[in-house]
Protein backbone atom coordinates (compact mmCIF):
# COMPACT_ATOMS: atom_id res chain seq x y z
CA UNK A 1 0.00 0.00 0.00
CA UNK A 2 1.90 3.15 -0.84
CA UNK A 3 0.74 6.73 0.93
CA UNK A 4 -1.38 9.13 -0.57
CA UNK A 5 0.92 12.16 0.10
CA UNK A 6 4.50 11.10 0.60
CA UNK A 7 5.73 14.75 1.68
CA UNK A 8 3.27 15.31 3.58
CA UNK A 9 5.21 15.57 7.12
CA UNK A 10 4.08 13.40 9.62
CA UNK A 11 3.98 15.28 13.24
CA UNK A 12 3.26 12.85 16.53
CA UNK A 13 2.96 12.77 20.17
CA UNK A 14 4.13 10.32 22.36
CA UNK A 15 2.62 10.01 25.86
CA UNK A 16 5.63 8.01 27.39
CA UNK A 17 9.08 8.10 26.31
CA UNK A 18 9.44 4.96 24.83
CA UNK A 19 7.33 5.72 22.48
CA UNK A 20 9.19 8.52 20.92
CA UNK A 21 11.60 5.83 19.58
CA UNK A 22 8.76 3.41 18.57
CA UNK A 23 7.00 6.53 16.50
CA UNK A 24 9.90 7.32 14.96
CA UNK A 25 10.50 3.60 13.81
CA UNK A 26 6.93 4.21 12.41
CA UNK A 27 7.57 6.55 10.40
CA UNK A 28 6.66 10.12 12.31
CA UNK A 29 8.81 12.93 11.09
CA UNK A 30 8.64 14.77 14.42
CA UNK A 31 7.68 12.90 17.48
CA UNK A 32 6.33 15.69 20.46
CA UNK A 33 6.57 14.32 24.23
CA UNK A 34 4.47 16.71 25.96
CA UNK A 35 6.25 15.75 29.48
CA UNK A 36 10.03 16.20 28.36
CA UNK A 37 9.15 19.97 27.02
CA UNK A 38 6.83 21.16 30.13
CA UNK A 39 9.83 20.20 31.74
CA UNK A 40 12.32 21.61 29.50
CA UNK A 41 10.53 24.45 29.40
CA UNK A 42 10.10 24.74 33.78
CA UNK A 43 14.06 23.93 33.68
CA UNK A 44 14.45 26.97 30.62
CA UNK A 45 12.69 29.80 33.09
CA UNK A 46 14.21 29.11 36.59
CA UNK A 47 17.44 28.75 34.96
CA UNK A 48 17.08 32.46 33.33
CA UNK A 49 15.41 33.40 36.73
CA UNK A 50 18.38 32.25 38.74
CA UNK A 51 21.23 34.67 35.85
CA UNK A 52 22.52 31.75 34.35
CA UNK A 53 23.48 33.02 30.66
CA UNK A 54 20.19 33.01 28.09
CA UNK A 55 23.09 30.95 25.24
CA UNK A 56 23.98 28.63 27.76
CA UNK A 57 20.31 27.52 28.78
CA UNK A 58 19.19 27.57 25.38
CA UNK A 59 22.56 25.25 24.50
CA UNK A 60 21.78 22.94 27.03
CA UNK A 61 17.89 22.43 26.70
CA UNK A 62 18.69 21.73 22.84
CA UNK A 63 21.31 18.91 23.50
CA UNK A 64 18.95 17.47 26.10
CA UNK A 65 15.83 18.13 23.30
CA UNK A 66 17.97 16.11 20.87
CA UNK A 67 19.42 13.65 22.83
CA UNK A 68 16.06 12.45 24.45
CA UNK A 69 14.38 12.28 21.44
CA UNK A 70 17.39 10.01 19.14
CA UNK A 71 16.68 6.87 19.24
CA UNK A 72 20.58 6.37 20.07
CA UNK A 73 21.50 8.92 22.85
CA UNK A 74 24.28 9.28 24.34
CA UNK A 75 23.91 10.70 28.00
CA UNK A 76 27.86 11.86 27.83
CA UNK A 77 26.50 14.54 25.98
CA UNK A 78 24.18 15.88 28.09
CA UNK A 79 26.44 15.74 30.92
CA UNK A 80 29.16 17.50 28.91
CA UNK A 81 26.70 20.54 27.90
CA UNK A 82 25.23 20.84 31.89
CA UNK A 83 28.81 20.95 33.07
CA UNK A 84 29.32 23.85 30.48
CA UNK A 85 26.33 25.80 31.67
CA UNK A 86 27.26 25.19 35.17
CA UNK A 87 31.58 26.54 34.40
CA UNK A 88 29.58 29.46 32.65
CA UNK A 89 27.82 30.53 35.60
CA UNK A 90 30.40 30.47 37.77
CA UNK A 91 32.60 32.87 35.41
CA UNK A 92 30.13 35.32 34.81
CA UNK A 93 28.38 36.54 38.06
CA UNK A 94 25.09 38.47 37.23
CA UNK A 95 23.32 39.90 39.91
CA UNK A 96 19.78 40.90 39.46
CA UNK A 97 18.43 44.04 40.88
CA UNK A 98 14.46 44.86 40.99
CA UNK A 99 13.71 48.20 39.91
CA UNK A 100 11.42 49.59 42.82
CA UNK A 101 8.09 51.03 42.13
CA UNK A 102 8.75 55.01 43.73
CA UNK A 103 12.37 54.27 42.96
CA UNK A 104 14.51 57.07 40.94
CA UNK A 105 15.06 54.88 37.59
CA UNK A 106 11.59 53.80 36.96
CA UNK A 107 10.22 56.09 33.64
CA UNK A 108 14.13 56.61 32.66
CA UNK A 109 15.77 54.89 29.78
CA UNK A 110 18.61 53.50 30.53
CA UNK A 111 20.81 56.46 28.96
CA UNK A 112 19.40 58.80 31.50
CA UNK A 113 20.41 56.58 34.24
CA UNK A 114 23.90 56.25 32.96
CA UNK A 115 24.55 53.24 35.38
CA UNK A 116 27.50 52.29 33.46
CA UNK A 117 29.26 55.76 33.93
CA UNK A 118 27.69 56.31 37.58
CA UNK A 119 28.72 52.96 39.08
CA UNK A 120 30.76 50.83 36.54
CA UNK A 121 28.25 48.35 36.63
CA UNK A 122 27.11 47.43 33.42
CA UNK A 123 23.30 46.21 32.27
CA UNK A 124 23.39 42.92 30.56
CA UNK A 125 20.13 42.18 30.42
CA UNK A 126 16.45 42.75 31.62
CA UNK A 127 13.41 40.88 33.01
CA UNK A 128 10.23 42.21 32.35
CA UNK A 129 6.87 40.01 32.30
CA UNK A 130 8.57 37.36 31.56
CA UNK A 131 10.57 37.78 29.10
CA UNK A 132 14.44 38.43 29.30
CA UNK A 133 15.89 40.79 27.47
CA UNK A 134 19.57 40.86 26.14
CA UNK A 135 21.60 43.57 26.05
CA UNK A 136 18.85 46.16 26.40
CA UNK A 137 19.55 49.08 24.21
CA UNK A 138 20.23 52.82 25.27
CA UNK A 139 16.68 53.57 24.75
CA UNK A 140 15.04 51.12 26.70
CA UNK A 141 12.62 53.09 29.20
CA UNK A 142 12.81 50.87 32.82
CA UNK A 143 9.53 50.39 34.68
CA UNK A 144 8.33 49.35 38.39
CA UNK A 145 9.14 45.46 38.62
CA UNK A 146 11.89 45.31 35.79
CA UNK A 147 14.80 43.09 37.00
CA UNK A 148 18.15 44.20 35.79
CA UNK A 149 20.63 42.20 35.24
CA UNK A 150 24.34 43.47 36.39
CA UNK A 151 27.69 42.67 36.27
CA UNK A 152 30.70 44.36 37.65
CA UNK A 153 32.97 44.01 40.34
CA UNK A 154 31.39 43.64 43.75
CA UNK A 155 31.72 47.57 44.80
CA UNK A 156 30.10 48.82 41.50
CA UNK A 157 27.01 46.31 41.17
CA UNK A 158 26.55 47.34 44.62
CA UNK A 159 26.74 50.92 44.11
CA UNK A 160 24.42 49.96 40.71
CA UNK A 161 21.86 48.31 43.36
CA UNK A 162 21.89 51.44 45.82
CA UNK A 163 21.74 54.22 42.60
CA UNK A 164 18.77 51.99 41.51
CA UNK A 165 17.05 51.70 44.84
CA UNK A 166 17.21 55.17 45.76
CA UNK A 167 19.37 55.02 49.02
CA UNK A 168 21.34 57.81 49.56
């Protein structure tokens, strides 16, 4: 019996993981496991939550995407890419600072605020409504609940966090 649309791609989900293999052997293009990526996806947020760098988590949710779902994985891998996320942590310190709601930076871009100049602590990124934001540019106006995300040497994010709190 031969199909009537050959190219037409072929998109499952499997319930348990052994079935992403067996779906595969049937023929599925893409086999979906529901579980793996709400848990990918849990692991993808508190990672970013916690500072770790947005590349790294992205790099290691993709090796453990690919490796659960080949038929032939090799768990070397995965342990290879989680110790690179965890020895680029530990180099790069980012420390995340809440912009307060009466503070003196909320409704101020991030040129007017100058942090860089004021402190030396530099603006990495930003955390608003859940999303995270990379290298925020110039422009970028801060609000009330924005988390920015510093790094610097310990005096200057800590100057960064007192210039952004308001304490004088």
């Amino acid at each position: 019996m031969t199909s009537r649309a050959p190219t037409l791609p072929i998109v499952a989900r499997a319930s348990q993981a052994e079935g992403v293999s067996e779906l595969a052997k049937l023929g599925a293009d893409d086999v979906i496991h529901p579980e793996l990526e709400g848990g990918l996806e849990l692991l993808r947020h508190t990672l970013l939550h916690v500072g770790f760098p947005m590349r790294e988590v992205q790099r290691y949710t993709q090796v453990v995407r690919r490796e659960s779902y080949a038929t032939d994985a090799h768990s070397d891998v995965e342990h290879e890419a989680l110790h690179a996320l965890l020895d680029a942590a530990r180099n790069l310190d980012i420390t995340w600072v809440r912009v307060p709601d009466r503070g003196p930076v909320a409704g101020r871009t991030l040129a007017e605020v100058d942090l860089r100049a004021r402190t030396g602590a530099s603006v990495v990124a930003l955390y608003r409504d859940g999303a995270l934001v990379p290298s925020p540019t110039p422009d970028f106006k801060l609000a009330s609940g924005d988390r920015l995300g510093l790094i610097g040497d310990p005096a200057h994010v800590e100057a960064a966090e007192t210039l952004v709190n308001g304490v004088a």
